[in-house]
N, C-alpha and C. Protein backbone atom coordinates (compact mmCIF):
# COMPACT_ATOMS: atom_id res chain seq x y z
N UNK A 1 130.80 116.60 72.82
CA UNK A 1 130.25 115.31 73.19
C UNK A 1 130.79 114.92 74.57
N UNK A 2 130.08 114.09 75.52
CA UNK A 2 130.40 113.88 76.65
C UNK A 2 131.01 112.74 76.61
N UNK A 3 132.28 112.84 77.23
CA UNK A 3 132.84 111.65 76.99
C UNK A 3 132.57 110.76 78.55
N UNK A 4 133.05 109.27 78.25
CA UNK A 4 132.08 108.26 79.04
C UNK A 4 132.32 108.19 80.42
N UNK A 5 133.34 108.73 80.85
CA UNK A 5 133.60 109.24 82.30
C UNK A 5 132.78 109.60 83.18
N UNK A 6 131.94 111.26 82.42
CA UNK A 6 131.37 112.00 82.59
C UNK A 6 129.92 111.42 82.35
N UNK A 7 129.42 110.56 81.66
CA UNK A 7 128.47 110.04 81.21
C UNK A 7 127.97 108.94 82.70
N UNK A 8 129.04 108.66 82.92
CA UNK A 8 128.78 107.36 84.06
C UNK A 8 128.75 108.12 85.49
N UNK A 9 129.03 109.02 85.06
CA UNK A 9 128.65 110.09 86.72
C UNK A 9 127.27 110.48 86.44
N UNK A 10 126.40 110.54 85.22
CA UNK A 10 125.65 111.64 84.97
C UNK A 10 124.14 110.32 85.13
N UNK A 11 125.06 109.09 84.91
CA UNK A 11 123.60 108.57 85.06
C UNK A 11 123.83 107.66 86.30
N UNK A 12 125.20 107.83 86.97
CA UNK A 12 124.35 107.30 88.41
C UNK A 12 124.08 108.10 89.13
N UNK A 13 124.13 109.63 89.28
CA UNK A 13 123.49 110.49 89.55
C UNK A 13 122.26 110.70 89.75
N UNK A 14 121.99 110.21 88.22
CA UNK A 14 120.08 110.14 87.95
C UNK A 14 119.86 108.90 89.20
N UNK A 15 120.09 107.78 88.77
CA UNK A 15 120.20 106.47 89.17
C UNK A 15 119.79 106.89 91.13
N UNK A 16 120.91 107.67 91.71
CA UNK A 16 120.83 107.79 93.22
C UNK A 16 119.65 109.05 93.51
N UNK A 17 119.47 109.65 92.13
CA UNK A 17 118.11 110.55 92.83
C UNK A 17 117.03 110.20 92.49
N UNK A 18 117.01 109.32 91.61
CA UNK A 18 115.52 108.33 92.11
C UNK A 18 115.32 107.14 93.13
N UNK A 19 116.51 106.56 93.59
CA UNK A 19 116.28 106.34 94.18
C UNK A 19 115.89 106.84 95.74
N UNK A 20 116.52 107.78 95.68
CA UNK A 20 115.90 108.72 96.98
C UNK A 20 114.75 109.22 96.72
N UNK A 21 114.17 109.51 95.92
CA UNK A 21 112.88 109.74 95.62
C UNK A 21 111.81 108.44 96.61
N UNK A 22 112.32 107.22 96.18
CA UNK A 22 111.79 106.50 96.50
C UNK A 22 111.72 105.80 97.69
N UNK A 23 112.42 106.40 98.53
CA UNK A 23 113.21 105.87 99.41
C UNK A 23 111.52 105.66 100.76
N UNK A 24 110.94 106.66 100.63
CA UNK A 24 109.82 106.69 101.91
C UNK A 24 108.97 105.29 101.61
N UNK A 25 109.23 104.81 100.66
CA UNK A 25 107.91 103.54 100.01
C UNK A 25 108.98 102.52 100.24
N UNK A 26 110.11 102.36 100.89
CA UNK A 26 111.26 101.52 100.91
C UNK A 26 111.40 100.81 102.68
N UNK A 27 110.19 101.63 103.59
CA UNK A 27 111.12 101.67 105.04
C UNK A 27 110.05 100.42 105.42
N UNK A 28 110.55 99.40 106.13
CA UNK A 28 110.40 98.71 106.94
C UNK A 28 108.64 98.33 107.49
N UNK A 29 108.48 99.56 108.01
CA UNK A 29 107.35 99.70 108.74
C UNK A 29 106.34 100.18 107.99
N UNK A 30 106.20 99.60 106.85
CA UNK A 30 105.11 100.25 105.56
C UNK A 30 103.85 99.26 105.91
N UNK A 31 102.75 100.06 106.47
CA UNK A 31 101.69 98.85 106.84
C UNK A 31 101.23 97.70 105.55
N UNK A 32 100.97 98.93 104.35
CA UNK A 32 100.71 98.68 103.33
C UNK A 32 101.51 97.17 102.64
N UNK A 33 102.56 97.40 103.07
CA UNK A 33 103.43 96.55 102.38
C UNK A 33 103.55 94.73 103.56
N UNK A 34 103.25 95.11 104.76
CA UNK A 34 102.86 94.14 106.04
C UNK A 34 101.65 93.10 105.15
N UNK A 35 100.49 94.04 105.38
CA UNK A 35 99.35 93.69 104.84
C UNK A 35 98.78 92.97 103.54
N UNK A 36 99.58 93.89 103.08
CA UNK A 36 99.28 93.13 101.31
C UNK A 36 100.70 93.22 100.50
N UNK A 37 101.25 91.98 99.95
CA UNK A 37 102.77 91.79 99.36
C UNK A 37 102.54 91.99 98.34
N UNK A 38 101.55 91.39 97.71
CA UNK A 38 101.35 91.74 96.27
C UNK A 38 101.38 93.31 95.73
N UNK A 39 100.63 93.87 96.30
CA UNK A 39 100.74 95.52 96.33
C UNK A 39 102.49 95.55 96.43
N UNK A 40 103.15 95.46 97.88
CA UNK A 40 104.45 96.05 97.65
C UNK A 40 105.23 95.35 96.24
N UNK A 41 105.19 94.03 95.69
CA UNK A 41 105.87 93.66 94.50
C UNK A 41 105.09 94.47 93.47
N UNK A 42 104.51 95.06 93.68
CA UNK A 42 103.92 95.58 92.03
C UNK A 42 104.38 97.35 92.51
N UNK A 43 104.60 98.01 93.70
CA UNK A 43 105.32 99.20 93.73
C UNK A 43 106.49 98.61 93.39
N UNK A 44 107.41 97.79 93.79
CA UNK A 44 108.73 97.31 93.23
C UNK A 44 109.12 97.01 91.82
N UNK A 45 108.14 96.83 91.06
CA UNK A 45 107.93 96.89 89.65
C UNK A 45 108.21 97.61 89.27
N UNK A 46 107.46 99.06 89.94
CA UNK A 46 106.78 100.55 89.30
C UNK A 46 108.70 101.29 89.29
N UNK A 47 109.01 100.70 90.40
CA UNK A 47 110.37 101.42 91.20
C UNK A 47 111.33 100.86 90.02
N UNK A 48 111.24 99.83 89.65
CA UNK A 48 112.17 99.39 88.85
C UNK A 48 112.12 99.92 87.30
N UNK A 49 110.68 99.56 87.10
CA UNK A 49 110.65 100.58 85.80
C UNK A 49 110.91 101.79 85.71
N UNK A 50 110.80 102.35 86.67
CA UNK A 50 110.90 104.01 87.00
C UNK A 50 112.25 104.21 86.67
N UNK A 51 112.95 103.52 87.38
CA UNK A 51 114.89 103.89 86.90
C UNK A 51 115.22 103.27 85.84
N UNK A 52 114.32 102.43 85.46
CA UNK A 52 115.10 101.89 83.52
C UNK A 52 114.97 102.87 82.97
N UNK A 53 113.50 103.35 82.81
CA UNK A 53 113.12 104.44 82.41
C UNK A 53 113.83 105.72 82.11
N UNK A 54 114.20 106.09 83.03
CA UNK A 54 114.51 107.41 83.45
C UNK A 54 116.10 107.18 83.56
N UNK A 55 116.10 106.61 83.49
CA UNK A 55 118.09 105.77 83.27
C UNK A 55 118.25 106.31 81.33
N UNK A 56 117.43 105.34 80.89
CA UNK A 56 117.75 105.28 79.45
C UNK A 56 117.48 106.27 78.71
N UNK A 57 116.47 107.37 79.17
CA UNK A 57 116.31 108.08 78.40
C UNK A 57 117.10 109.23 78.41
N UNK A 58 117.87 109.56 80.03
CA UNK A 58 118.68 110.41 80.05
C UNK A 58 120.00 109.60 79.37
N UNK A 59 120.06 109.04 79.24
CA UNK A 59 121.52 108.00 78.53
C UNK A 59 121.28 108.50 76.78
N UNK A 60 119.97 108.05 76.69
CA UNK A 60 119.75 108.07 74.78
C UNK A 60 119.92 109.80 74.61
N UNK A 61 119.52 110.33 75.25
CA UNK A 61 119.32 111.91 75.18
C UNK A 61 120.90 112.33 74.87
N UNK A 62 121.49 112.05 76.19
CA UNK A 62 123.10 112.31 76.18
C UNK A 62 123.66 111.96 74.79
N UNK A 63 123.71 110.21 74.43
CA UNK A 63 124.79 109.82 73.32
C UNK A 63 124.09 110.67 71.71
N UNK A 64 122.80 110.39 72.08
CA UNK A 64 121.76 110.06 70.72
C UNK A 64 121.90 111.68 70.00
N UNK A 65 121.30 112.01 71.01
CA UNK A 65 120.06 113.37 70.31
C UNK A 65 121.49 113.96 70.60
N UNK A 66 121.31 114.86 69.16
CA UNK A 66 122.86 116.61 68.82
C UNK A 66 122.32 116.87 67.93
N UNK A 67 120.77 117.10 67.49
CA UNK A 67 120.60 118.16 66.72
C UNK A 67 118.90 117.89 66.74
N UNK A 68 118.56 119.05 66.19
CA UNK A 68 117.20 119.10 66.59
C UNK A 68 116.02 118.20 65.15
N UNK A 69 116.99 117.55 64.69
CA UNK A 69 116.63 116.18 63.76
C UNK A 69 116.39 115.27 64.28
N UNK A 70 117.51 114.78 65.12
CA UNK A 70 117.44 113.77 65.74
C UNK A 70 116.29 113.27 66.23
N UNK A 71 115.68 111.72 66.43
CA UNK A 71 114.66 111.38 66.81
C UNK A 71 114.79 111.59 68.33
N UNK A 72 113.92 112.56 69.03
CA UNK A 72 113.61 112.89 69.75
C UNK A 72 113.75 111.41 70.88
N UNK A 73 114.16 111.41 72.52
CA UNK A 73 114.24 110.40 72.92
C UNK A 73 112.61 109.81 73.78
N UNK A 74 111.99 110.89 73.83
CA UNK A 74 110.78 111.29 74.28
C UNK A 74 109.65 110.38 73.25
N UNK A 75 109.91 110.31 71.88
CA UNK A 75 109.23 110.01 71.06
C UNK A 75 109.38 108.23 70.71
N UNK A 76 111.22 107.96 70.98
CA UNK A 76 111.22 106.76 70.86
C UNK A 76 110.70 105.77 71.94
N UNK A 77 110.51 106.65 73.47
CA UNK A 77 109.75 105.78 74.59
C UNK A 77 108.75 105.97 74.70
N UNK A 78 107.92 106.66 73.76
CA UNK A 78 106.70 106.57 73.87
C UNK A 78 105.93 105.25 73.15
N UNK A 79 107.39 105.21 71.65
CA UNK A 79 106.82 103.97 70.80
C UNK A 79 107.10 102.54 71.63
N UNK A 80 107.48 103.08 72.87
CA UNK A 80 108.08 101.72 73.45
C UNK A 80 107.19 101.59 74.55
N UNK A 81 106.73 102.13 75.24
CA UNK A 81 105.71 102.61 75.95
C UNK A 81 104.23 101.75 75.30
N UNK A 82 104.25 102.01 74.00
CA UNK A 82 103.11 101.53 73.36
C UNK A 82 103.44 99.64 73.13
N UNK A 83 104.88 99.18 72.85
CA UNK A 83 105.10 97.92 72.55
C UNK A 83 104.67 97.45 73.82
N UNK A 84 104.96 97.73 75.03
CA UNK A 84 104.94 97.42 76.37
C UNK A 84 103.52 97.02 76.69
N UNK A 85 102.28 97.85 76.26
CA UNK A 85 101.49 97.87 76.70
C UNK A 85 100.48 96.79 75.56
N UNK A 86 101.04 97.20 74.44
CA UNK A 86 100.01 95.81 73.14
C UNK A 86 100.32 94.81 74.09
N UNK A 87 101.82 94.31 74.16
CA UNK A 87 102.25 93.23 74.80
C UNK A 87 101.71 92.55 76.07
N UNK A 88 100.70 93.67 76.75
CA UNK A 88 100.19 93.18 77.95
C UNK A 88 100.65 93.20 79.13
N UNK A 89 102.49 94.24 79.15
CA UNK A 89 103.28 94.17 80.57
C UNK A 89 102.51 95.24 81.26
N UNK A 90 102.52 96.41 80.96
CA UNK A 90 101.74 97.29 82.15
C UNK A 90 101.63 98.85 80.85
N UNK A 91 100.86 99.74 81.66
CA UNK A 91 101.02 100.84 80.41
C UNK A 91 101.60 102.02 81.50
N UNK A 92 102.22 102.63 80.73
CA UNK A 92 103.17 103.38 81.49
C UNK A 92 103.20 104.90 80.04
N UNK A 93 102.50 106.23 80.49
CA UNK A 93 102.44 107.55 79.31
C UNK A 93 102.99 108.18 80.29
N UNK A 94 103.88 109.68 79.11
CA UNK A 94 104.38 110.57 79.93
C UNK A 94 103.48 111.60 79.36
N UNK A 95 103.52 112.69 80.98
CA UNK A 95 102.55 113.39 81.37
C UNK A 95 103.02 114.94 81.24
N UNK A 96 102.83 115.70 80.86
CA UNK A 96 103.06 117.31 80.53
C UNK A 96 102.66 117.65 82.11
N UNK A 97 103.10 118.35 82.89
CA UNK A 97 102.92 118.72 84.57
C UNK A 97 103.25 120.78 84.11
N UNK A 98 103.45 121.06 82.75
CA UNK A 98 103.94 122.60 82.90
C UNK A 98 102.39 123.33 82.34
N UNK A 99 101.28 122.53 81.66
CA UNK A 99 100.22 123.17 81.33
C UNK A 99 100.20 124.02 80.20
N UNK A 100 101.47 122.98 79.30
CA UNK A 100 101.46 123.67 78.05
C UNK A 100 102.41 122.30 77.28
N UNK A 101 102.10 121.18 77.09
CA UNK A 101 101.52 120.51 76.33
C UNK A 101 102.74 120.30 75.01
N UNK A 102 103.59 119.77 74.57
CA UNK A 102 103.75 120.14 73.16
C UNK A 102 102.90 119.10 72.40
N UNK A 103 102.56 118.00 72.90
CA UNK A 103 101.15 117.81 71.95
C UNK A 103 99.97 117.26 73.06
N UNK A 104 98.35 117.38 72.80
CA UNK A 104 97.93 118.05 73.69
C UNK A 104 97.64 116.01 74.36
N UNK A 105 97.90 115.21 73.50
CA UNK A 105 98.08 113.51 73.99
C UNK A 105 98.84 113.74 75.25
N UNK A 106 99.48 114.75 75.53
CA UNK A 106 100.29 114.25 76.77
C UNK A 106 99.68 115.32 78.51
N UNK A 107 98.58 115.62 77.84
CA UNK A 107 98.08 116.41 79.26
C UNK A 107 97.30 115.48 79.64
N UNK A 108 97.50 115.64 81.49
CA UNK A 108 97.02 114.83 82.31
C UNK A 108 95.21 114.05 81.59
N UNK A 109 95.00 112.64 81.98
CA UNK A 109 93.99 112.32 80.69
C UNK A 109 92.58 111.74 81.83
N UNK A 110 92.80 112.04 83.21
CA UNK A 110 92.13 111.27 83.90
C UNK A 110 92.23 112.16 85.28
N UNK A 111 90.94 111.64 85.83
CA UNK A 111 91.66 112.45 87.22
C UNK A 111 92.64 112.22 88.27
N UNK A 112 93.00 110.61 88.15
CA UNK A 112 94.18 110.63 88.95
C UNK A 112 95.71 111.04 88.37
N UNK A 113 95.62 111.24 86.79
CA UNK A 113 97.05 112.08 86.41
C UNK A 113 96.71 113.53 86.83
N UNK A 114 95.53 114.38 86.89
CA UNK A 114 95.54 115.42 87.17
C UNK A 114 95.87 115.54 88.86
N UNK A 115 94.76 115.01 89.85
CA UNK A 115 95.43 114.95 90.97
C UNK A 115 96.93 114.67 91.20
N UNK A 116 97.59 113.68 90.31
CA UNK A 116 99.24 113.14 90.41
C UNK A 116 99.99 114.66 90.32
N UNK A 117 99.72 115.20 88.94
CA UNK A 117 100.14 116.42 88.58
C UNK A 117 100.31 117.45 89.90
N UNK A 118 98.84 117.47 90.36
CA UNK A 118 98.80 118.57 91.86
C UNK A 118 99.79 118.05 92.85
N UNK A 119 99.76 116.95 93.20
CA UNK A 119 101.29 116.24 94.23
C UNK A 119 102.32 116.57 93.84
N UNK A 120 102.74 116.36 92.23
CA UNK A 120 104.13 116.52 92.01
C UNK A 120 104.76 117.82 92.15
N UNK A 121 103.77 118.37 91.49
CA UNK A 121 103.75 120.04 91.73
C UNK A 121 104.35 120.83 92.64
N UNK A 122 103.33 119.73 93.96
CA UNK A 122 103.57 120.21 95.24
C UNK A 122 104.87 119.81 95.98
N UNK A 123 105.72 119.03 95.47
CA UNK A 123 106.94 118.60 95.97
C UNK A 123 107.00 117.50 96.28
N UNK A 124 105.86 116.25 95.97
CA UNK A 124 105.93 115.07 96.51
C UNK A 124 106.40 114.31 95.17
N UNK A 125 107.47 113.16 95.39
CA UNK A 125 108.26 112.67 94.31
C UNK A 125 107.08 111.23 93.58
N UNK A 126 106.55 111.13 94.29
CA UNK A 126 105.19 110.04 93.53
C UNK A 126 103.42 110.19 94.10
N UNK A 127 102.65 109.60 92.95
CA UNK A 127 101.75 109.76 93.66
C UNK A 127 100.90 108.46 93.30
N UNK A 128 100.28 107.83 94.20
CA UNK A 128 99.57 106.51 93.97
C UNK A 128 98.29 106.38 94.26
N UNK A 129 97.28 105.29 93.67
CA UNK A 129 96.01 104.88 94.03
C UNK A 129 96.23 103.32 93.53
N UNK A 130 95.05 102.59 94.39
CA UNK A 130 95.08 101.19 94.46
C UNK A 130 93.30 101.33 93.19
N UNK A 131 93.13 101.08 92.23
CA UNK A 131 91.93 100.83 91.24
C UNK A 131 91.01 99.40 90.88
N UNK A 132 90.28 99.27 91.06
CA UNK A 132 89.78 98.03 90.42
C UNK A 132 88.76 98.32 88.91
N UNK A 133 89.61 97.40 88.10
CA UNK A 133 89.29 97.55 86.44
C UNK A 133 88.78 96.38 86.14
N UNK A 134 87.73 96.05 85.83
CA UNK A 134 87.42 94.59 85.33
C UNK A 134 87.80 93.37 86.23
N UNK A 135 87.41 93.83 87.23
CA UNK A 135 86.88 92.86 88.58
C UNK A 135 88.66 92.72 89.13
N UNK A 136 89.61 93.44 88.45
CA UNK A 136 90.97 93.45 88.73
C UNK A 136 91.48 94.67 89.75
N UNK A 137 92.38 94.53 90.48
CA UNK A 137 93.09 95.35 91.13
C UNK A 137 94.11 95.92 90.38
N UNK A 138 94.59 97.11 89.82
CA UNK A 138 96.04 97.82 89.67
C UNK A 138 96.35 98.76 90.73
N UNK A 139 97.62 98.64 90.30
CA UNK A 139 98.00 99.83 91.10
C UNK A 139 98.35 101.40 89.97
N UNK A 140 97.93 102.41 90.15
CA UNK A 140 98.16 103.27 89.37
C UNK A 140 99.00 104.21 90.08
N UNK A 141 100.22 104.45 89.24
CA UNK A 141 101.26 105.08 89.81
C UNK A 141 101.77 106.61 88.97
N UNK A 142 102.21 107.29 89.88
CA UNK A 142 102.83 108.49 88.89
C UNK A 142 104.19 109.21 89.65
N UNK A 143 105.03 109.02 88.89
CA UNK A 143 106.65 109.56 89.21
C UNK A 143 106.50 110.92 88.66
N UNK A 144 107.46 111.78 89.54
CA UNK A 144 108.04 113.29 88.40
C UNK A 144 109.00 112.60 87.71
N UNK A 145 109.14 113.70 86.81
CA UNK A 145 109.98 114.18 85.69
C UNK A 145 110.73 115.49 85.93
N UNK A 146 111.92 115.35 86.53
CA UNK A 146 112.46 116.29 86.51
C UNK A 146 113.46 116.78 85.48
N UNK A 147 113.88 118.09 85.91
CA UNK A 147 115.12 118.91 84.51
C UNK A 147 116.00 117.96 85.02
N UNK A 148 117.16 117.49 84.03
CA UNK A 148 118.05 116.85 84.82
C UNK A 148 119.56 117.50 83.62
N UNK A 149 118.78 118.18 82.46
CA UNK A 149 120.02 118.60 81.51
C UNK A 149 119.23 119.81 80.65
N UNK A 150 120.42 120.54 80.61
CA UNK A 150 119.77 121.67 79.95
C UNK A 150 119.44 120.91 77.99
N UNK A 151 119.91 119.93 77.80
CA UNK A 151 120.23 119.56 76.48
C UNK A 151 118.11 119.16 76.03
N UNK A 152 117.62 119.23 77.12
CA UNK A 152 116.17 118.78 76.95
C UNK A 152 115.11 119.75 76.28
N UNK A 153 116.38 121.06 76.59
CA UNK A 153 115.45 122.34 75.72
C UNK A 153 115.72 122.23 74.04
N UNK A 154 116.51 121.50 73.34
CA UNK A 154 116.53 121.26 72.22
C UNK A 154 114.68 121.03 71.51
N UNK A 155 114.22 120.31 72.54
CA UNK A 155 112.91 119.42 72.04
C UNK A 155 111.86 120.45 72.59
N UNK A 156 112.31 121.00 73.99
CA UNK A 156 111.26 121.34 74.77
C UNK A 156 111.92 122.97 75.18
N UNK A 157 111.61 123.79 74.56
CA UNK A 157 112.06 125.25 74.75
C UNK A 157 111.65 126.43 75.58
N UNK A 158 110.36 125.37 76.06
CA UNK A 158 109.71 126.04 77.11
C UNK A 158 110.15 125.35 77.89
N UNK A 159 111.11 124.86 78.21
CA UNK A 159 111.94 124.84 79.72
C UNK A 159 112.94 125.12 79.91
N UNK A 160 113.35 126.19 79.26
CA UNK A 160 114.54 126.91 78.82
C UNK A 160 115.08 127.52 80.26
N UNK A 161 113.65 127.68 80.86
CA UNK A 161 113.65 128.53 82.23
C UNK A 161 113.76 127.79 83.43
N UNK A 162 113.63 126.29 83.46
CA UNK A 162 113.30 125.87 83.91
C UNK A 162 114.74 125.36 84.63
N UNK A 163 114.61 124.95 86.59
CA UNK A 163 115.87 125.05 87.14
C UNK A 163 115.50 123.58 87.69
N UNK A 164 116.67 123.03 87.72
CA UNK A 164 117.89 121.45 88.13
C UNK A 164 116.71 120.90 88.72
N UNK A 165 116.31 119.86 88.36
CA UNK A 165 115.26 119.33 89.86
C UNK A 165 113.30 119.51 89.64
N UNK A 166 113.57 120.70 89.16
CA UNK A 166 111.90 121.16 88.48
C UNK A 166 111.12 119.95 88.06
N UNK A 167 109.77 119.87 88.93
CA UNK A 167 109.02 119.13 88.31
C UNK A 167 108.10 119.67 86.74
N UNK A 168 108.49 118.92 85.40
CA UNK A 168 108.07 119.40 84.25
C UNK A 168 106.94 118.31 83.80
N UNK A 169 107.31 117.06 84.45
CA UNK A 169 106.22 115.89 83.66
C UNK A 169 106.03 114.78 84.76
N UNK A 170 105.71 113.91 84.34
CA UNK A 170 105.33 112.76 85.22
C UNK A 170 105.71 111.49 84.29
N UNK A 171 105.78 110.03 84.71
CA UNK A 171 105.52 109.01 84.06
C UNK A 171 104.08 108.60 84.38
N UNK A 172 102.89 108.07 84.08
CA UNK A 172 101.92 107.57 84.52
C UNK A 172 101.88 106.24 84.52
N UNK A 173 102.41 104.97 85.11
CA UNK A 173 101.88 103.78 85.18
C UNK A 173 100.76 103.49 85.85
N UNK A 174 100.05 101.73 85.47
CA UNK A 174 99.08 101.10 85.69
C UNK A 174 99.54 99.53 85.21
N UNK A 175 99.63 99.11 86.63
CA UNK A 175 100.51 97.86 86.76
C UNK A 175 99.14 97.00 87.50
N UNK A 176 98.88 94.99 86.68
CA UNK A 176 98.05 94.89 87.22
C UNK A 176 98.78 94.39 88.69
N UNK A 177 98.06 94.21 90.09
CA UNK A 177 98.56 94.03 91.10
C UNK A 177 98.29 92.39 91.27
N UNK A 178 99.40 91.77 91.17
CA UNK A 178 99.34 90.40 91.07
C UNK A 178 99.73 89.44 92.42
């Protein structure tokens, strides 16, 4: 078991490589963000959820999951994922990016998760479009998912192979732009 030392290195770790991820949607001179504020507060949303996210689940993974009983941490943010979205805050699914699926709900479901998929793929750490849904604007967003512990092959064994950093999935949000 990792004791909490090691635990608090491991998730501000996570913590400082998403934020560098994010860092190009952060600079100054973002026209996008000049032009329209509302847009940049609803990427600031996406940014924020992105590291709760991806904070807690490498946290629940670490303390939680030691045996392949355990409720999967993947499974409990998905049920949370779903409270989020009855509730009306934004909907936010994770995305299979390896083209093999462990259930087939999580392959890209639209064409901008499939295009997202081709970006992440390609080495770019997000991928975005501005949508209008019912006379509404969102913003639809998609983060990688990278390896960040070998302990993830418990659930997922086809990434047994898979090296530090590897893009394996995505988050997909759709935040309305307010």
């Amino acid at each position: 078991m990792m004791n909490r030392a090691r635990l608090s290195v491991l998730v501000a770790a996570l913590a400082t490589a998403v934020a560098a991820l994010w860092q190009p949607r952060l600079n100054a001179g973002d026209k996008d963000a000049e032009s329209d504020p509302a847009l940049e507060r609803t990427r600031k949303q996406v940014r924020m959820l992105d590291d709760l996210y991806k904070s807690a689940i490498v946290l629940i993974t670490e303390k939680y999951v030691n045996s392949d009983t355990d409720l999967p941490a993947g499974s409990a943010f998905k049920a949370l994922f779903g409270a989020m979205k009855k509730k009306g805050w934004h909907e936010v699914r994770l995305v299979d990016a390896t083209g093999e699926p462990i259930r087939e709900a999580n392959a890209p479901a639209d064409e901008f998760e499939k295009e997202a998929i081709k970006q992440l793929l390609a080495g770019k750490p997000d991928y975005e479009k501005v949508v209008q849904k019912g006379g509404e604007r969102y913003l639809r967003s998609a983060t990688v998912i990278p390896v960040v512990m070998k302990k993830c092959t418990m659930c997922h064994p086809h990434y047994d192979d898979a090296k530090p950093g590897q893009a394996i999935g995505a988050l997909s949000y759709t935040l309305l732009i307010e």
